[in-house]
N, C-alpha and C. Protein backbone atom coordinates (compact mmCIF):
# COMPACT_ATOMS: atom_id res chain seq x y z
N UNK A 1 -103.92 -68.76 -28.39
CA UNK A 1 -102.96 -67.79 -27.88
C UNK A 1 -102.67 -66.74 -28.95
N UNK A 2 -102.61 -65.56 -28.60
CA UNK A 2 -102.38 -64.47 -29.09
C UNK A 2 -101.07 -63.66 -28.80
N UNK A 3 -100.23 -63.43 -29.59
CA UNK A 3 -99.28 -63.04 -29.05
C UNK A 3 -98.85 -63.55 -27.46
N UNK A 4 -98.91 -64.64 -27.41
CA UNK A 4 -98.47 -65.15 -26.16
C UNK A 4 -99.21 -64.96 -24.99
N UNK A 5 -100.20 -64.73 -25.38
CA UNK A 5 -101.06 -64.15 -24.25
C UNK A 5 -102.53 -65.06 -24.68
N UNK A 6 -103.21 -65.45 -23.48
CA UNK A 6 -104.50 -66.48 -23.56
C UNK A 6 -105.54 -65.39 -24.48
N UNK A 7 -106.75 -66.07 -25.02
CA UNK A 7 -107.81 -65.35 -25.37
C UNK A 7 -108.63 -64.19 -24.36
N UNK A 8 -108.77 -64.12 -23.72
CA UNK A 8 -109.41 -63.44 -21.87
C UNK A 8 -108.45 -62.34 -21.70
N UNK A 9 -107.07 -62.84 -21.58
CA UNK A 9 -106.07 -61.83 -21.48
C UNK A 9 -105.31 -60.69 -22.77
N UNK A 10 -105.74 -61.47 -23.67
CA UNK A 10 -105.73 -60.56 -25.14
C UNK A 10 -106.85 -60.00 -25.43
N UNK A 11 -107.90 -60.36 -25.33
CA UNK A 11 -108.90 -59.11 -25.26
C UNK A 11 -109.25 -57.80 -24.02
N UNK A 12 -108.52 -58.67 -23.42
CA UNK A 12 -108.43 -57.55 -22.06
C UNK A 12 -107.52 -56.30 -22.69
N UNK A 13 -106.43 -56.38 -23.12
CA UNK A 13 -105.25 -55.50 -23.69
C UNK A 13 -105.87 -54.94 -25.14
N UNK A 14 -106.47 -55.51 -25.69
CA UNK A 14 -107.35 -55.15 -27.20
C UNK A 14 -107.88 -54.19 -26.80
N UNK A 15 -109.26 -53.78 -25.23
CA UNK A 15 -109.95 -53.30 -25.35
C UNK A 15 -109.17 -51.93 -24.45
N UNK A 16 -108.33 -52.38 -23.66
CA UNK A 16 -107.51 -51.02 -22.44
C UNK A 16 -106.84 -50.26 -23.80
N UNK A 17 -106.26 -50.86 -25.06
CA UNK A 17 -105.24 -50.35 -26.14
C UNK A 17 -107.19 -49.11 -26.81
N UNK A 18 -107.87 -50.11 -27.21
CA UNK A 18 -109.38 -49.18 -27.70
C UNK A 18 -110.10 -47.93 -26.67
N UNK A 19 -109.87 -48.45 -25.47
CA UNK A 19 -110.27 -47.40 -24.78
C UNK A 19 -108.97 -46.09 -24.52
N UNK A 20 -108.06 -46.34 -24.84
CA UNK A 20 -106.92 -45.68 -24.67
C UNK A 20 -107.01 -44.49 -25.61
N UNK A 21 -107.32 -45.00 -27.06
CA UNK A 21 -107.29 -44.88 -27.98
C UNK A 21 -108.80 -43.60 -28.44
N UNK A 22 -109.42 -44.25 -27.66
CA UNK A 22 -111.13 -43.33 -27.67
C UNK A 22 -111.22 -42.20 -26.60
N UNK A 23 -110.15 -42.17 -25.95
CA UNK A 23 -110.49 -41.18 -24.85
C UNK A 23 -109.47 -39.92 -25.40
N UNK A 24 -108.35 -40.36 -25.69
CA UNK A 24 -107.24 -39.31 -26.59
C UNK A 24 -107.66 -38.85 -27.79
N UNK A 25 -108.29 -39.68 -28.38
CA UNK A 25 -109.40 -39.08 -29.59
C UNK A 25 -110.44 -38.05 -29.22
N UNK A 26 -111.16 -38.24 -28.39
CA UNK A 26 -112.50 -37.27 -27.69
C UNK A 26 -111.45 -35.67 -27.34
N UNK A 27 -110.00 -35.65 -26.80
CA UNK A 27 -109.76 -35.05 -26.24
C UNK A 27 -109.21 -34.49 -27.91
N UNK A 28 -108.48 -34.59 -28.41
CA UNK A 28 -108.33 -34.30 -29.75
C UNK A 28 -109.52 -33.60 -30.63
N UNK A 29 -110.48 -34.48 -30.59
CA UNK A 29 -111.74 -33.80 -31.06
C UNK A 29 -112.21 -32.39 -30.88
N UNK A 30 -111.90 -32.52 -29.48
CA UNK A 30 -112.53 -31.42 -29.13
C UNK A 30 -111.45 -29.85 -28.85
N UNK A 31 -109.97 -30.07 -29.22
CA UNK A 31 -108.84 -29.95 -29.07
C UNK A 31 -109.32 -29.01 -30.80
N UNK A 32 -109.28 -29.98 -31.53
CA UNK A 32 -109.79 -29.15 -33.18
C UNK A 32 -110.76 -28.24 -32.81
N UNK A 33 -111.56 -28.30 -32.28
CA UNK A 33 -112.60 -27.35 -32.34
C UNK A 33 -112.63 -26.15 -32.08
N UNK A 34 -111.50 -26.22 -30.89
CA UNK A 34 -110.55 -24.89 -30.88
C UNK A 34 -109.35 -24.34 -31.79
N UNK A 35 -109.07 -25.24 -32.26
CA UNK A 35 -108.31 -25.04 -33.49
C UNK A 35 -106.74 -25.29 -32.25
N UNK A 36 -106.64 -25.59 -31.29
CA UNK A 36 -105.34 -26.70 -30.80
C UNK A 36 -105.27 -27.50 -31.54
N UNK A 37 -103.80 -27.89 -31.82
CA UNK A 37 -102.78 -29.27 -32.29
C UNK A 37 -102.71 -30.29 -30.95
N UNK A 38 -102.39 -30.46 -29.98
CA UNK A 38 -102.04 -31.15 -28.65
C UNK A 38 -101.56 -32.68 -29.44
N UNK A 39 -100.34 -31.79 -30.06
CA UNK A 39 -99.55 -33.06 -30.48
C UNK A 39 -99.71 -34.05 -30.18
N UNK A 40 -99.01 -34.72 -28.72
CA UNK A 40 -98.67 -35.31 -28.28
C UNK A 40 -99.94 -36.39 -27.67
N UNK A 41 -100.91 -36.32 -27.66
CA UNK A 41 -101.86 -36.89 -27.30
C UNK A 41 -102.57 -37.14 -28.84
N UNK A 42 -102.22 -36.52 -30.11
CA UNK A 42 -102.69 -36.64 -31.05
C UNK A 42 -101.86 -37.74 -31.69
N UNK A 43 -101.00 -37.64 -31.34
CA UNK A 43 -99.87 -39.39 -31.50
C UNK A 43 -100.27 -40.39 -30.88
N UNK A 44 -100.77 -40.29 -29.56
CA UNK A 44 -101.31 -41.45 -28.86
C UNK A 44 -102.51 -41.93 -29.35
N UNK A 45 -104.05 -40.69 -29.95
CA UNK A 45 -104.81 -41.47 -30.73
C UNK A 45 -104.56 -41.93 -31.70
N UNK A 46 -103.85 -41.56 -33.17
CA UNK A 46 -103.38 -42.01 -33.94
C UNK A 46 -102.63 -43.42 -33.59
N UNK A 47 -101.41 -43.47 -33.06
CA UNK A 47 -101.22 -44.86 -32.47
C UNK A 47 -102.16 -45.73 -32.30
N UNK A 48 -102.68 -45.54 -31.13
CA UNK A 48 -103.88 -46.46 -30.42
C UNK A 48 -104.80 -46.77 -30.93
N UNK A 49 -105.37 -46.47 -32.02
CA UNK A 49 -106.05 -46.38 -32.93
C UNK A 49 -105.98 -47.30 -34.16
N UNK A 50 -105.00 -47.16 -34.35
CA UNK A 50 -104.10 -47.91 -35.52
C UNK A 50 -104.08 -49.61 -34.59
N UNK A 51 -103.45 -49.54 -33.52
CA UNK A 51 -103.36 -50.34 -32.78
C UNK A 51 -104.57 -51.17 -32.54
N UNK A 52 -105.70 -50.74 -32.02
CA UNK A 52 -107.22 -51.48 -31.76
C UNK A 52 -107.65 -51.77 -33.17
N UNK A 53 -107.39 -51.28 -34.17
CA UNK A 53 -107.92 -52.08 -35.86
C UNK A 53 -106.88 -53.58 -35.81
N UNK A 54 -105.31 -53.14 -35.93
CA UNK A 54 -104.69 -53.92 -36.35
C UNK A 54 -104.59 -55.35 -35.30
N UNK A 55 -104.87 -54.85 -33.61
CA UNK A 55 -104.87 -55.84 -32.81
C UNK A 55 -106.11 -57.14 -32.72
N UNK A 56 -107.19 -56.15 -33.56
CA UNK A 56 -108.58 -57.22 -33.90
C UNK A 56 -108.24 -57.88 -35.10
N UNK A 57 -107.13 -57.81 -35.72
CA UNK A 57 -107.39 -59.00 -36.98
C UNK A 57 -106.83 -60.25 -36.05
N UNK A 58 -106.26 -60.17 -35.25
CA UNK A 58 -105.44 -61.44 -34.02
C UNK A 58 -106.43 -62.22 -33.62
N UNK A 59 -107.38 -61.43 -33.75
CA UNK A 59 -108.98 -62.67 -32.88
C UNK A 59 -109.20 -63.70 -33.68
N UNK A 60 -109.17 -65.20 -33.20
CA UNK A 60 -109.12 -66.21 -34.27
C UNK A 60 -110.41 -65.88 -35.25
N UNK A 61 -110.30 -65.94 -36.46
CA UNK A 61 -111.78 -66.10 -37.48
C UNK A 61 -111.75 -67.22 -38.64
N UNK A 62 -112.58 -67.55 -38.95
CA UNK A 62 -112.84 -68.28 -40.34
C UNK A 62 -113.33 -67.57 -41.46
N UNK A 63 -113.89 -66.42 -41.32
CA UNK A 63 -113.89 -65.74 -42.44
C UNK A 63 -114.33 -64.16 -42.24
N UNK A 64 -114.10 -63.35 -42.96
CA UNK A 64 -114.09 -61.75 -43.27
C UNK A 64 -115.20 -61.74 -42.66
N UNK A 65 -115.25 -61.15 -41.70
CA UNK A 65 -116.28 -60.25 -40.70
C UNK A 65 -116.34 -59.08 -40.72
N UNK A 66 -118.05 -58.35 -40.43
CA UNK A 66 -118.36 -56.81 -40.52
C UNK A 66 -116.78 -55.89 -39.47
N UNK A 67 -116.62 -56.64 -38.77
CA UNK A 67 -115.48 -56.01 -37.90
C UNK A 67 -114.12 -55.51 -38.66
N UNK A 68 -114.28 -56.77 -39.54
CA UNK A 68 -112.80 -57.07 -40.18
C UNK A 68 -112.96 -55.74 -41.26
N UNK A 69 -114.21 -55.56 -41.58
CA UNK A 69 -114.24 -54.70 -42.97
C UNK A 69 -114.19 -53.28 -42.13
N UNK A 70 -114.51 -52.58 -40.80
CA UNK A 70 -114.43 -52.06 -40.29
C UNK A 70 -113.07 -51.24 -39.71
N UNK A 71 -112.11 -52.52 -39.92
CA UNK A 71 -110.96 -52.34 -38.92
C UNK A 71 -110.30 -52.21 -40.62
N UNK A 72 -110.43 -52.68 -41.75
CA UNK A 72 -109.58 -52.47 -43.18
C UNK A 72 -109.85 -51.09 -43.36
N UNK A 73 -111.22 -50.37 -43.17
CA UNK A 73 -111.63 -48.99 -43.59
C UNK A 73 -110.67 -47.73 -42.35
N UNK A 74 -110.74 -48.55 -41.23
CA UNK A 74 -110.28 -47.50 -40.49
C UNK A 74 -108.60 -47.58 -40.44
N UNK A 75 -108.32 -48.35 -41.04
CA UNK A 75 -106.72 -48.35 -41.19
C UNK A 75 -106.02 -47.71 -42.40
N UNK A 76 -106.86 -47.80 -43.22
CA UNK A 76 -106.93 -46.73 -44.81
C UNK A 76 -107.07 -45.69 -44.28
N UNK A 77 -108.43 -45.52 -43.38
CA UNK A 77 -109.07 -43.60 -43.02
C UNK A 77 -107.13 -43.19 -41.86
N UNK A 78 -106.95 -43.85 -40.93
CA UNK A 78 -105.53 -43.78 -40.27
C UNK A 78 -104.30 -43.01 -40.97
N UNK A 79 -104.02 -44.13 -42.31
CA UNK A 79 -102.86 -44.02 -42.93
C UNK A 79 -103.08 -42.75 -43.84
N UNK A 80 -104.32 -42.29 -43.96
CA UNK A 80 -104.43 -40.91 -44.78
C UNK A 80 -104.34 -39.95 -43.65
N UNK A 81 -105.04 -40.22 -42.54
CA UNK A 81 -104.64 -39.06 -41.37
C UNK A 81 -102.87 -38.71 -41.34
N UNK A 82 -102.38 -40.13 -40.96
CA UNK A 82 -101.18 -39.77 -40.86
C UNK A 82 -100.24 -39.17 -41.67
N UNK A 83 -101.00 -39.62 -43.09
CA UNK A 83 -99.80 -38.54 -44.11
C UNK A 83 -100.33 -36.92 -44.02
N UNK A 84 -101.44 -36.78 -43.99
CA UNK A 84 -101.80 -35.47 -43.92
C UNK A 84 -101.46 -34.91 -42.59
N UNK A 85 -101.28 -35.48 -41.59
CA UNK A 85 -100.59 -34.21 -40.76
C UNK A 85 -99.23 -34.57 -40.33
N UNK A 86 -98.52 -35.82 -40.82
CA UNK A 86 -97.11 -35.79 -40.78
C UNK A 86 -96.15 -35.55 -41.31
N UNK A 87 -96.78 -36.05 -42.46
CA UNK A 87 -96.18 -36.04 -44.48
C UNK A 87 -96.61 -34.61 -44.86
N UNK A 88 -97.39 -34.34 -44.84
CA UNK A 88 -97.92 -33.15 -45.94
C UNK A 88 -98.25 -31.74 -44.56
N UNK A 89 -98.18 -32.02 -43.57
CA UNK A 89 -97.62 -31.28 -42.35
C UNK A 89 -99.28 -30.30 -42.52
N UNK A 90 -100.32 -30.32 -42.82
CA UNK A 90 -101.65 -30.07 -42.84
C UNK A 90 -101.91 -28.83 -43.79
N UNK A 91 -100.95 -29.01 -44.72
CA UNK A 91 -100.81 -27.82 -45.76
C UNK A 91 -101.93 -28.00 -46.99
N UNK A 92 -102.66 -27.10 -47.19
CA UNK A 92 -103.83 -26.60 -48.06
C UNK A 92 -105.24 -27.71 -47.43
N UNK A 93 -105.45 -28.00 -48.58
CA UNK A 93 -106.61 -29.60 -48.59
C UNK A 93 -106.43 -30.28 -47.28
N UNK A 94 -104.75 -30.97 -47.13
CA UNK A 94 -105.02 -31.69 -46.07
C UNK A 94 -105.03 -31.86 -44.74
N UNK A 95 -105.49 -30.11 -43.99
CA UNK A 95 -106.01 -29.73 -43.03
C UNK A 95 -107.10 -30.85 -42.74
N UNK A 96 -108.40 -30.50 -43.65
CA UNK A 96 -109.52 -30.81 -44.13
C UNK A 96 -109.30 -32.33 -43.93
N UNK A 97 -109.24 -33.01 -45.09
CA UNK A 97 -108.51 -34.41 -44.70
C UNK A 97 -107.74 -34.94 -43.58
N UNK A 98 -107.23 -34.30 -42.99
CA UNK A 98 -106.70 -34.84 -41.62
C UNK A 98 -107.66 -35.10 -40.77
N UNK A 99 -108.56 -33.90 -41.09
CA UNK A 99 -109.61 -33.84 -39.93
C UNK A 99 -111.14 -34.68 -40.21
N UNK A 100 -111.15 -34.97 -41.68
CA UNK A 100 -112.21 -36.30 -41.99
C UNK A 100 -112.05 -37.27 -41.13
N UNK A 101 -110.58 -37.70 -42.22
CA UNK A 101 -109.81 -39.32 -41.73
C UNK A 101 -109.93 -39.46 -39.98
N UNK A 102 -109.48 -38.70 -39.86
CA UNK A 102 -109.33 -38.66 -38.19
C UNK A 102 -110.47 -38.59 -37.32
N UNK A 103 -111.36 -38.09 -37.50
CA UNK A 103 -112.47 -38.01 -36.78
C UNK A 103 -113.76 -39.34 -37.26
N UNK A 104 -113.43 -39.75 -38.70
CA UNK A 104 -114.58 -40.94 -39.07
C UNK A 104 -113.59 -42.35 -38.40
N UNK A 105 -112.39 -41.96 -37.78
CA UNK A 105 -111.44 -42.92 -37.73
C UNK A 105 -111.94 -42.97 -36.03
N UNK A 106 -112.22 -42.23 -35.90
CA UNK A 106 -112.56 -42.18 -34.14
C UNK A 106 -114.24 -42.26 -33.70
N UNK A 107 -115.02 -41.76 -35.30
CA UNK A 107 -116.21 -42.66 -34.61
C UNK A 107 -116.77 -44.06 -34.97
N UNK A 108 -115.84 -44.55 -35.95
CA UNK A 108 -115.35 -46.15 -35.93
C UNK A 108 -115.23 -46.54 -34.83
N UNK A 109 -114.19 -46.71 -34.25
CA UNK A 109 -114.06 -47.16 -32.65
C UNK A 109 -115.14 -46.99 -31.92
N UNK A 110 -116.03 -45.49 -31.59
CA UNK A 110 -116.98 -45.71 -30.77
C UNK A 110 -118.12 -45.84 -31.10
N UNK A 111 -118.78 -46.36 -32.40
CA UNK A 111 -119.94 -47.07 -33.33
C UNK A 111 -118.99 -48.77 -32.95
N UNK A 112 -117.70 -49.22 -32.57
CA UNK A 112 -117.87 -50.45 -32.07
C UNK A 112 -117.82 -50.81 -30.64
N UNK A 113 -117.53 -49.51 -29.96
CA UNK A 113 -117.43 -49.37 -28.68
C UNK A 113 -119.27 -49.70 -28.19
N UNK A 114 -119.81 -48.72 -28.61
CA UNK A 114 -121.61 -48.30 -28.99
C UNK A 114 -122.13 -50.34 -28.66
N UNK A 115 -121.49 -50.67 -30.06
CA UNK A 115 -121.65 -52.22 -30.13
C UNK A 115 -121.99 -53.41 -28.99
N UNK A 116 -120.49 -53.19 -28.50
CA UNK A 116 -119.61 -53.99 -27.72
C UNK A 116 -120.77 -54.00 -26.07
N UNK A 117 -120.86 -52.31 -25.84
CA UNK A 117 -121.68 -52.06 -24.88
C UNK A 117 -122.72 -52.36 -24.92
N UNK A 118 -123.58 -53.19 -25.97
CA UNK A 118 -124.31 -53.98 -25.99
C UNK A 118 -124.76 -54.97 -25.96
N UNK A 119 -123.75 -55.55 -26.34
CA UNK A 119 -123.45 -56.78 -25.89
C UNK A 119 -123.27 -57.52 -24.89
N UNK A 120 -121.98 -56.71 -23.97
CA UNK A 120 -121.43 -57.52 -23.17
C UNK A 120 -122.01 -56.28 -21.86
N UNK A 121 -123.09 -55.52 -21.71
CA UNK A 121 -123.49 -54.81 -20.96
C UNK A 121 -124.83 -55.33 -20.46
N UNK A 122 -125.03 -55.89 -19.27
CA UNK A 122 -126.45 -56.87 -19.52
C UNK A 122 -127.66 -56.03 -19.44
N UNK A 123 -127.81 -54.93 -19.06
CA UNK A 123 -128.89 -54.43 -19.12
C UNK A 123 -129.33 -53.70 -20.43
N UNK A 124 -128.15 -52.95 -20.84
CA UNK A 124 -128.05 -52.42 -22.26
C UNK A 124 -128.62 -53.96 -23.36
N UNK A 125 -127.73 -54.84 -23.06
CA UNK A 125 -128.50 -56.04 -24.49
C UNK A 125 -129.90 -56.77 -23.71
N UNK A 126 -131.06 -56.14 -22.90
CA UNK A 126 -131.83 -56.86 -21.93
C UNK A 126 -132.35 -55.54 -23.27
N UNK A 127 -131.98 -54.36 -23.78
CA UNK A 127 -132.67 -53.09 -24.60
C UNK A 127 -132.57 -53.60 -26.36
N UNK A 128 -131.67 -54.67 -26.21
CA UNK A 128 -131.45 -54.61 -27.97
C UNK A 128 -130.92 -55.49 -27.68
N UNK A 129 -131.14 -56.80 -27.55
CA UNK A 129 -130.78 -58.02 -27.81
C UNK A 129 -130.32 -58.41 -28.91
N UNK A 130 -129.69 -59.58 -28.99
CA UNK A 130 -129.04 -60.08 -30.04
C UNK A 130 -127.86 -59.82 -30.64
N UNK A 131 -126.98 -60.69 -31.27
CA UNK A 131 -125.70 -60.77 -31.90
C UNK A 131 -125.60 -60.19 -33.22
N UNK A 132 -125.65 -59.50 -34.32
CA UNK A 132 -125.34 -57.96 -33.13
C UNK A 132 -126.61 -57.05 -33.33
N UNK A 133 -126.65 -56.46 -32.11
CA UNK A 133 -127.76 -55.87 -31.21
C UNK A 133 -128.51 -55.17 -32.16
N UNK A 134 -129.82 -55.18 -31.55
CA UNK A 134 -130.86 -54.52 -33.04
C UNK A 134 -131.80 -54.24 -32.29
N UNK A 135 -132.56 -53.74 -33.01
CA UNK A 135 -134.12 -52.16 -32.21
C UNK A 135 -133.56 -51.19 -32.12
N UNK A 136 -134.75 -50.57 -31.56
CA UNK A 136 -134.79 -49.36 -31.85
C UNK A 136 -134.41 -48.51 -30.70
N UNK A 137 -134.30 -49.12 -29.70
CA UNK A 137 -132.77 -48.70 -28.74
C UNK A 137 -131.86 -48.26 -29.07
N UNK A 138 -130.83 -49.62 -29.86
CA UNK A 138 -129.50 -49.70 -30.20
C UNK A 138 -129.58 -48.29 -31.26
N UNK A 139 -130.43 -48.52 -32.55
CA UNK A 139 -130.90 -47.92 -33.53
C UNK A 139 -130.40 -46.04 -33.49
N UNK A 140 -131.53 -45.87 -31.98
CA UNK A 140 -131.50 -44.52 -31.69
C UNK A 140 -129.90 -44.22 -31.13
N UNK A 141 -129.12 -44.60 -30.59
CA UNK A 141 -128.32 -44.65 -29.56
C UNK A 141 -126.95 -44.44 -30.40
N UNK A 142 -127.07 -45.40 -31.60
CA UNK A 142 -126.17 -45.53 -32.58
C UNK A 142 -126.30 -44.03 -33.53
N UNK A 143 -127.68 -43.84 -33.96
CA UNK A 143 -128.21 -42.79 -34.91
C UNK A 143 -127.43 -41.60 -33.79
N UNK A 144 -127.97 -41.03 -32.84
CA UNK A 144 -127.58 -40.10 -31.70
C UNK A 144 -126.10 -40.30 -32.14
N UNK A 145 -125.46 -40.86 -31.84
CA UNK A 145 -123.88 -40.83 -31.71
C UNK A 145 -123.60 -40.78 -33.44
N UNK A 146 -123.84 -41.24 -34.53
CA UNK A 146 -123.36 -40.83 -36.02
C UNK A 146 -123.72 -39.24 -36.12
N UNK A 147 -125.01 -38.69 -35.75
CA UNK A 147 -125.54 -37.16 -35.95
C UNK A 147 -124.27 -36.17 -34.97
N UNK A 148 -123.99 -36.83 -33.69
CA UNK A 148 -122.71 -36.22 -33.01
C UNK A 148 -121.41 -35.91 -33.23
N UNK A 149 -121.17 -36.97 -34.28
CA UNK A 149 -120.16 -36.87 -35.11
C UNK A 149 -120.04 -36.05 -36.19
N UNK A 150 -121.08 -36.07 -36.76
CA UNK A 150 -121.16 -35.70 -38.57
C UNK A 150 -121.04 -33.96 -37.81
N UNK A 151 -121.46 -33.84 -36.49
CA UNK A 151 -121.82 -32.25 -36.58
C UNK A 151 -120.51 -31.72 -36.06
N UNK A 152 -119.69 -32.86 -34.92
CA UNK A 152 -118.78 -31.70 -34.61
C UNK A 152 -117.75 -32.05 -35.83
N UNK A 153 -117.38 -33.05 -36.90
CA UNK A 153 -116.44 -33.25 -37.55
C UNK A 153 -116.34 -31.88 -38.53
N UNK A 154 -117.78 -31.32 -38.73
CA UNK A 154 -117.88 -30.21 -39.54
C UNK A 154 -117.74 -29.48 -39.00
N UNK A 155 -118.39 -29.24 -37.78
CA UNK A 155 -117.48 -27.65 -36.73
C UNK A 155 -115.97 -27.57 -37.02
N UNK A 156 -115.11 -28.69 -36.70
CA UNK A 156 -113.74 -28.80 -36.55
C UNK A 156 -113.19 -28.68 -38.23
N UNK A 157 -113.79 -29.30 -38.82
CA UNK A 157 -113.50 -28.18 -40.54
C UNK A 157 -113.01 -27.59 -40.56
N UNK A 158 -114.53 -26.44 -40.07
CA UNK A 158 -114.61 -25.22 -40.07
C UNK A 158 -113.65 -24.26 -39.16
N UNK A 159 -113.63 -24.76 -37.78
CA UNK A 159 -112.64 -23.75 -36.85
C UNK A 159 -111.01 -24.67 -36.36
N UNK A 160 -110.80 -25.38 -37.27
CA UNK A 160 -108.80 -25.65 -37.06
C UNK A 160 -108.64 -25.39 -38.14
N UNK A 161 -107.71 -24.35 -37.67
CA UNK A 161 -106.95 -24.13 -38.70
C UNK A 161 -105.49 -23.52 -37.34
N UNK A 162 -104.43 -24.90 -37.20
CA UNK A 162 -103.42 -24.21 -36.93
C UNK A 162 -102.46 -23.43 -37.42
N UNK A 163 -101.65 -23.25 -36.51
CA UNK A 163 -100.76 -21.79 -36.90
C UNK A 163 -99.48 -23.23 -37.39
């Protein structure tokens, strides 16, 4: 039991809190690129976000998992987002930094989203079988989605700059 809630039913809420979390991010993402703030949905990824790292250390383990080191990095990359656009309000440098943290913080989630859909997707792991999924499927699919990132995180650099 997890917070009072069975294993089945806590990962059910783990993954609605991750998908919550990945879709307000995409919209954010692409929100920078225009150089929009959309506050308020930029609280909900930040939240939700924070939330799907900190709600996966709850999954019973016996020892430090690639996940676990995953969910420690993206809670560091988080807590620097959040000072840079709450604390330091996105003044000089930590425009820039807001918009690292925040965007390597959001393709965390969907490099485990990427994962997950391999796994528990039967035709997708029928392409890259195994715990956790490997070839040159997964490989490309994963590569495709890091090159998607690296390019718009640098667009959004380049064109936010709010007022």
């Amino acid at each position: 039991m997890q917070l009072g809630l069975s294993l089945p039913a806590f990962t059910a809420v783990h993954v609605i809190i991750s998908l919550i979390g990945i879709a307000a991010g995409i919209v954010v993402m692409f929100a920078l690129l225009g150089s929009e703030r959309k506050p308020g949905l930029t609280a909900i990824f930040l939240l939700f976000t924070i939330l799907t790292s900190a709600t996966g250390f709850l999954f019973p383990f016996e020892k430090l998992l690639p996940s676990h080191m995953i969910g420690i990095l993206s809670l560091v990359l988080l807590a620097i987002a959040c000072i840079a656009l709450y604390g330091m309000k996105l003044s000089g440098a930590w425009r820039w930094i807001y918009v690292v943290t925040a965007m390597i913080s959001l393709y965390l989630n969907v490099f485990v989203l990427v994962i997950q859909g391999f796994l528990k997707i039967g035709p997708l792991h029928e392409l890259a079988p195994g715990n956790p999924p490997g070839g040159p499927v997964f490989a490309i699919v994963q590569g495709v989605v890091l090159v998607f990132f690296v390019i718009i995180t640098i667009g959004a650099v380049k064109r936010f700059r709010p007022m």
